[in-house]
C-alpha atoms as a PDB file:
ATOM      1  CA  UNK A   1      18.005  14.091  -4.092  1.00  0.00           C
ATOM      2  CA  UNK A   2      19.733  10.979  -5.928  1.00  0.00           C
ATOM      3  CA  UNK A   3      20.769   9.563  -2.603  1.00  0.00           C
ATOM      4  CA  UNK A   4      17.092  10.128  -0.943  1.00  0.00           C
ATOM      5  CA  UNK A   5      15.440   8.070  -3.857  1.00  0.00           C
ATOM      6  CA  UNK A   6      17.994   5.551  -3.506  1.00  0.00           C
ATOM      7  CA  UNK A   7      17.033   5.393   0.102  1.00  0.00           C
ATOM      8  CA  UNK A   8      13.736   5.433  -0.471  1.00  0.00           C
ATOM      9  CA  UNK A   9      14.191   2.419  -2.994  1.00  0.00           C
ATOM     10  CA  UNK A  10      16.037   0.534  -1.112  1.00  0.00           C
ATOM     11  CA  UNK A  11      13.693   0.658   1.887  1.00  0.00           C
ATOM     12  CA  UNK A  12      10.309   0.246   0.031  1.00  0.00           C
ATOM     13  CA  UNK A  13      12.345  -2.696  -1.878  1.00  0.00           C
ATOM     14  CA  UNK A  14      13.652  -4.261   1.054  1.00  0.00           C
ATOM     15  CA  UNK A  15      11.004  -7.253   1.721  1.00  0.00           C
ATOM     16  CA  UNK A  16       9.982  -7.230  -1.556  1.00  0.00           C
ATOM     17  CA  UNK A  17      12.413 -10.152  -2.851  1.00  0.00           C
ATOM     18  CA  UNK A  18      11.362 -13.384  -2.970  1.00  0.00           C
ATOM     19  CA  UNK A  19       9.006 -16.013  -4.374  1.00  0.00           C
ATOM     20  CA  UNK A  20       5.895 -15.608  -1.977  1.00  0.00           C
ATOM     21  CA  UNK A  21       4.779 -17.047   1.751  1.00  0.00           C
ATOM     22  CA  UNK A  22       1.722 -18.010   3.076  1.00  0.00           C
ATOM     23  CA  UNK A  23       3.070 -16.472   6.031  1.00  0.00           C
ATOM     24  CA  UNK A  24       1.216 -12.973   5.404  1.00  0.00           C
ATOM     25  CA  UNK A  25       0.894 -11.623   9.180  1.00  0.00           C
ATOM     26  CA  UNK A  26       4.117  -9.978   9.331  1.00  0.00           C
ATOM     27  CA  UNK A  27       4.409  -9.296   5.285  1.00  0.00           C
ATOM     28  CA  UNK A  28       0.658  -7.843   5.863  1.00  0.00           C
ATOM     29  CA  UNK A  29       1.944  -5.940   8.749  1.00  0.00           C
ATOM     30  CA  UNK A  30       4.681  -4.353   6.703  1.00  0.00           C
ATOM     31  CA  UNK A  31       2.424  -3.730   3.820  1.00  0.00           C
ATOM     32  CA  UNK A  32       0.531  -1.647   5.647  1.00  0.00           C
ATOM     33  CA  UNK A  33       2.906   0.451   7.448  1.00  0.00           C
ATOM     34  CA  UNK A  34       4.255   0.695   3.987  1.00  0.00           C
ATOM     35  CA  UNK A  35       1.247   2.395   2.928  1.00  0.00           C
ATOM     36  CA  UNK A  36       1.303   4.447   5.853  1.00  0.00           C
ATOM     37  CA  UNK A  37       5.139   5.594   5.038  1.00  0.00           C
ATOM     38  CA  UNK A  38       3.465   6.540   2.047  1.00  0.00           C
ATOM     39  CA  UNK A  39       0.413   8.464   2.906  1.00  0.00           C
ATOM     40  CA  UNK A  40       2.650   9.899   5.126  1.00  0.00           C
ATOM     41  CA  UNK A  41       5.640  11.237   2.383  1.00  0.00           C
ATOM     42  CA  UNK A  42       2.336  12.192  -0.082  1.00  0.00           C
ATOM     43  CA  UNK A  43       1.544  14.706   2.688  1.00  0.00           C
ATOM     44  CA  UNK A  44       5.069  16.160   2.490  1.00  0.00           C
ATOM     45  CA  UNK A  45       5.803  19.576   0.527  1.00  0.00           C
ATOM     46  CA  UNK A  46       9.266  19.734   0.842  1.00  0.00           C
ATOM     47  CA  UNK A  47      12.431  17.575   1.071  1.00  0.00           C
ATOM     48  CA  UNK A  48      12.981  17.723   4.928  1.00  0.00           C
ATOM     49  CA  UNK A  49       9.396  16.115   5.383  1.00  0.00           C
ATOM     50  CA  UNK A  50      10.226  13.199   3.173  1.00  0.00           C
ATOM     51  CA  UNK A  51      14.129  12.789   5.374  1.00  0.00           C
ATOM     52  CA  UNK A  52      11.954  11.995   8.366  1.00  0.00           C
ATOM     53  CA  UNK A  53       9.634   9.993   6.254  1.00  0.00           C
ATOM     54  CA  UNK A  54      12.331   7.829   5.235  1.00  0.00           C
ATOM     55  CA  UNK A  55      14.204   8.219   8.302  1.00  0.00           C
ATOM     56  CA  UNK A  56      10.965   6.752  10.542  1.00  0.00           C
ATOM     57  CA  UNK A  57      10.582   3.917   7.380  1.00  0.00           C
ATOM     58  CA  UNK A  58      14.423   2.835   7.557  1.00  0.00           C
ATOM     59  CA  UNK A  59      14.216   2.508  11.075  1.00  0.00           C
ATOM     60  CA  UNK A  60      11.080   0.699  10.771  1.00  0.00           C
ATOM     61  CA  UNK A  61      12.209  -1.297   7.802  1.00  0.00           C
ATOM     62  CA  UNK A  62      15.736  -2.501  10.379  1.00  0.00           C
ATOM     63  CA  UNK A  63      13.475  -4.002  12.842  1.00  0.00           C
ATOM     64  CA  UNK A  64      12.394  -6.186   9.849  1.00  0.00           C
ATOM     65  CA  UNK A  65      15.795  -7.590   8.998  1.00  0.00           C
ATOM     66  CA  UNK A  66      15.202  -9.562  12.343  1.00  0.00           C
ATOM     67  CA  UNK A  67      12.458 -12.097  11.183  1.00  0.00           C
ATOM     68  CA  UNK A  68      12.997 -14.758   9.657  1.00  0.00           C
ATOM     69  CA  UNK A  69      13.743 -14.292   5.464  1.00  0.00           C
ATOM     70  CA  UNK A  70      10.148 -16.613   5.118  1.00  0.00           C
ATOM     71  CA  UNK A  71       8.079 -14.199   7.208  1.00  0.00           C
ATOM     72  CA  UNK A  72       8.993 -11.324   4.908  1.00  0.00           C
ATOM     73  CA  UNK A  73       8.320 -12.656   1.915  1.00  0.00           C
ATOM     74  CA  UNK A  74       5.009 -10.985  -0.135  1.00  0.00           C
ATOM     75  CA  UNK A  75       2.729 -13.154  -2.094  1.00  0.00           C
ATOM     76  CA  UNK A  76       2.100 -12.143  -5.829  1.00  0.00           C
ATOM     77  CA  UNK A  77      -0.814  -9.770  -4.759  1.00  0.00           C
ATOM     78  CA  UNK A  78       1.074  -8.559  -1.881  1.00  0.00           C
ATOM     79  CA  UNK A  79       4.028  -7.876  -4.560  1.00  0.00           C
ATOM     80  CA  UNK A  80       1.302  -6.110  -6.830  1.00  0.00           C
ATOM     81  CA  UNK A  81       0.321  -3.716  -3.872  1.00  0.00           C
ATOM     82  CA  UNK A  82       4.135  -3.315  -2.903  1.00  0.00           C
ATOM     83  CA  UNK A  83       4.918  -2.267  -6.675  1.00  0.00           C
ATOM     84  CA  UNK A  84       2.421   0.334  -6.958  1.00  0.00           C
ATOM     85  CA  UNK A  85       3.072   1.925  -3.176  1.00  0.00           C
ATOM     86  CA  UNK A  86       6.624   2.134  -4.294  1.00  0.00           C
ATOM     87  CA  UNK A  87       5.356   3.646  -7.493  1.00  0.00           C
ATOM     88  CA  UNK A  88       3.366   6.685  -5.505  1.00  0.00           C
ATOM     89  CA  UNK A  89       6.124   6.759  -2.912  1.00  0.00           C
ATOM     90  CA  UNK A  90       8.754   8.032  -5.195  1.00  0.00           C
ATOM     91  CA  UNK A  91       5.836  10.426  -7.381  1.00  0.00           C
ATOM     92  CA  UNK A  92       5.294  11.445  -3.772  1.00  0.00           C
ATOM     93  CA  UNK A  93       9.109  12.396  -2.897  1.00  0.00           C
ATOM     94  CA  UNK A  94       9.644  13.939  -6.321  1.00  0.00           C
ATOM     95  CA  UNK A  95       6.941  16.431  -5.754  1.00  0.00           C
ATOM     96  CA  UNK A  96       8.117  17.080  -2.370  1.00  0.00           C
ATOM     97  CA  UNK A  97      11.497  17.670  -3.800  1.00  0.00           C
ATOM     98  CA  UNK A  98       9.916  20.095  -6.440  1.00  0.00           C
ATOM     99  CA  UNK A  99       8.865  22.085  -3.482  1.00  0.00           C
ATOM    100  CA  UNK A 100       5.148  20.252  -4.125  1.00  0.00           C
ATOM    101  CA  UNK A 101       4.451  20.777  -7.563  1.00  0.00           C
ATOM    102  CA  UNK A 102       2.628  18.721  -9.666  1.00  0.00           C
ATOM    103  CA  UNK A 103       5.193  15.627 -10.703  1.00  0.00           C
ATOM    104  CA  UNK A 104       4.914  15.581 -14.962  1.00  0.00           C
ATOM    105  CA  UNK A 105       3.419  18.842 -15.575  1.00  0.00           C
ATOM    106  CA  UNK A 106       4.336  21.541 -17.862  1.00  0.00           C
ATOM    107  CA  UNK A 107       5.595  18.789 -20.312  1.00  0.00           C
END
């Protein structure tokens, strides 16, 4: 579990560094395949699910480290967006983890 969440850090948090580009095709691009990671890891109920999840967003998140450091860098909004899909993207893999019970409950 700690090593998926560090994966799952790491990749959401790869991009994300940076002071901001008017560039935003490929950052927009990656924003929304982030969401899409994370729709997709919200649907999981179980740990094997989120592997893949993270499996299909590392691989994904590789072909980025080929363009240019500029064209991945997120504006402030863009950063605002990536901060909360991260946010819901590890909610999302804890649940899954908990075999898809409610994240916080019972407290």
């Amino acid at each position: 579990m700690k090593y998926l969440l560090i994966a799952v850090l790491s990749t959401v948090s790869f991009a994300a560094t940076g002071c901001g580009s008017k560039k935003k095709s490929p950052v927009q691009d990656w924003l929304d395949k982030t969401v899409a990671f994370k729709d997709a890891i919200c649907k999981c109920n179980d740990t094997p699910c989120t592997n893949k999840v993270v499996e299909d967003m590392t691989k994904y998140n590789e072909s980025l480290s080929k363009l240019p450091m500029s064209d991945r860098m997120p504006d402030p909004d863009q950063q605002k967006v990536l901060d909360q899909v991260q946010k819901e993207i590890m909610s999302c893999t804890m649940k899954a983890a908990q075999g898809g019970a409610a994240v916080g409950s019972g407290s």
